[in-house]
Protein backbone atom coordinates (compact mmCIF):
# COMPACT_ATOMS: atom_id res chain seq x y z
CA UNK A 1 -2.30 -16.27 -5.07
CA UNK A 2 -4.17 -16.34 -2.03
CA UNK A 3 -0.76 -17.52 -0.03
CA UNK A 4 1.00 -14.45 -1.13
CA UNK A 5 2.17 -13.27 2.46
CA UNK A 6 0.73 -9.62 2.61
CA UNK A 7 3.37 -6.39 2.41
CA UNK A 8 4.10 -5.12 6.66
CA UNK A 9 2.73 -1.28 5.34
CA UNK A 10 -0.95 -2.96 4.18
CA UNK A 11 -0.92 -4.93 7.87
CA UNK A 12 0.30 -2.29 9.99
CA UNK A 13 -2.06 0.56 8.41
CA UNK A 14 -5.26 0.66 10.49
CA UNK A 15 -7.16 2.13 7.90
CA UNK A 16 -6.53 -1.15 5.30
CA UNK A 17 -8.62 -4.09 6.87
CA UNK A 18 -6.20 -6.64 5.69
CA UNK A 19 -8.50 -9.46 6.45
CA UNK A 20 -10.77 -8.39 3.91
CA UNK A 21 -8.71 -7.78 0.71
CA UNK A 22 -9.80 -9.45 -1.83
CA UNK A 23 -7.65 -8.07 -5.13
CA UNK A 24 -4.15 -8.00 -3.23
CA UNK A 25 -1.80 -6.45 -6.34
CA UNK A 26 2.03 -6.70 -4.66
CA UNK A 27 4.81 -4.78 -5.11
CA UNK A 28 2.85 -1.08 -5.80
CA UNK A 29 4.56 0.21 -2.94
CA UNK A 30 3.73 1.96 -0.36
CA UNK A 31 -0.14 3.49 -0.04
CA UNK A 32 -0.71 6.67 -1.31
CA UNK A 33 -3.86 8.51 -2.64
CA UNK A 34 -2.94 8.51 -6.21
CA UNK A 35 -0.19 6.89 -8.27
CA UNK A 36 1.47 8.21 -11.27
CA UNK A 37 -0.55 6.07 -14.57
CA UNK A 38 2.56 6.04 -16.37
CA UNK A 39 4.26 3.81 -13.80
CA UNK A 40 2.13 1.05 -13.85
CA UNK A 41 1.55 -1.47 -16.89
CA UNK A 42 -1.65 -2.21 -16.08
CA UNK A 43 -3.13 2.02 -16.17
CA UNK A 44 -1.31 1.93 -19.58
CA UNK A 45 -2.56 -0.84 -20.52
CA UNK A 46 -6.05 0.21 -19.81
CA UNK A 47 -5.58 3.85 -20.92
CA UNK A 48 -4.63 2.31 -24.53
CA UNK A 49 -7.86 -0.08 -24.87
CA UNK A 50 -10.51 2.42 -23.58
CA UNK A 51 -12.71 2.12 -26.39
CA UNK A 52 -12.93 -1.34 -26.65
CA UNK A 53 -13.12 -1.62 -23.21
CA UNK A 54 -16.52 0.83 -23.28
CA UNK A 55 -18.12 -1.24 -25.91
CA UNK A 56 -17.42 -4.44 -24.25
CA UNK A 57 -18.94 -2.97 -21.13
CA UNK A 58 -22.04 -1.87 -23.42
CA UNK A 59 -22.10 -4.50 -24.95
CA UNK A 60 -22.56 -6.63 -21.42
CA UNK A 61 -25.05 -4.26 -19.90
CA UNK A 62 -27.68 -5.01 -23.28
CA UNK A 63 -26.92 -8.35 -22.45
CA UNK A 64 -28.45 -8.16 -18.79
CA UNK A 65 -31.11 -5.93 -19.96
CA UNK A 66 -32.74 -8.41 -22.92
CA UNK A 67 -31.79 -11.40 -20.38
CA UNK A 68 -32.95 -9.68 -16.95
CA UNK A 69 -29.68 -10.93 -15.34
CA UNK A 70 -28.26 -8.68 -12.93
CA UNK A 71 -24.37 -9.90 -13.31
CA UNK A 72 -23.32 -7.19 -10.66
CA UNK A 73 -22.61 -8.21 -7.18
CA UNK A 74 -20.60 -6.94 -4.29
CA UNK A 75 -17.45 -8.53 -3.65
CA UNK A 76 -17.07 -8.07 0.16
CA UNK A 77 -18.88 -6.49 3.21
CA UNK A 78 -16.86 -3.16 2.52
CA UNK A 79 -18.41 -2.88 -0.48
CA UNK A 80 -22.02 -4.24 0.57
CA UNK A 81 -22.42 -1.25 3.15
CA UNK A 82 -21.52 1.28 0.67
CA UNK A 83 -23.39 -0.21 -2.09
CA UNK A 84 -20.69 -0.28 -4.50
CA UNK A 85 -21.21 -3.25 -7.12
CA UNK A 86 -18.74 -4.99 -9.59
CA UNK A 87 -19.33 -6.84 -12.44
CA UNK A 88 -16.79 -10.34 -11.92
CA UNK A 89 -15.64 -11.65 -14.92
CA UNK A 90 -13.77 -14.42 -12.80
CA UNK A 91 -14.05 -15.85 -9.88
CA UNK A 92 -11.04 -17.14 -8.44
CA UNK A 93 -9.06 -17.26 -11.56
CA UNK A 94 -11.52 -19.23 -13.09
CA UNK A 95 -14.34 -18.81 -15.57
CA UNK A 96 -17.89 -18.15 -14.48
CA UNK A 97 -20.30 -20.92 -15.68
CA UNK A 98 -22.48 -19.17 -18.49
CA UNK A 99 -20.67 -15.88 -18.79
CA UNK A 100 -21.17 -14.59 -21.75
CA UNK A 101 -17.86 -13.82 -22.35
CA UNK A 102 -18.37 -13.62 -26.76
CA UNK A 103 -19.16 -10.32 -26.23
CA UNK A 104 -15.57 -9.08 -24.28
CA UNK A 105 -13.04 -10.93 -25.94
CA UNK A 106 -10.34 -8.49 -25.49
């Protein structure tokens, strides 16, 4: 929810360009390098569907490759300078117009 009013630690810390964030997850508490896996749902979560998660993944880069359709893209102008790309299954909470999404159904 882009109206989510951000935490005072993210605003405050000058090394967190707040105007910029783009995949705000509340209530982690406060920055640190590294957090514990086990305490968040989502790493165990993720931890648990590795391998389908890899084949999915596969599965969408021989779909770019036989298409030539480069699905990666930078997400903001952080990520542009350092080159980092992401592949977006949605956009705004929505589905992407032709996605091929058959092929990572979990």
């Amino acid at each position: 929810d882009p109206n989510l009013p951000l935490e005072d630690d993210i605003i405050q810390n000058e090394w967190r360009p707040h105007d910029e964030i783009h995949a705000y997850m509340p209530g982690l508490g406060p920055t640190q390098p590294f957090h514990d896996p086990s305490s968040l749902e989502l790493c165990k979560q993720l931890s648990e569907n590795y391998d389908t998660i890899v084949s999915e993944y596969e599965a969408l880069l021989e779909d770019m490759e036989a298409k030539r359709k480069d699905r990666f893209q930078s997400v903001t102008s952080m990520n542009y300078d350092s080159g980092w790309r992401t592949l977006v299954l949605f956009y705004n909470g929505h589905r992407i117009p032709d996605f091929p999404y058959k092929l990572c159904p979990v």
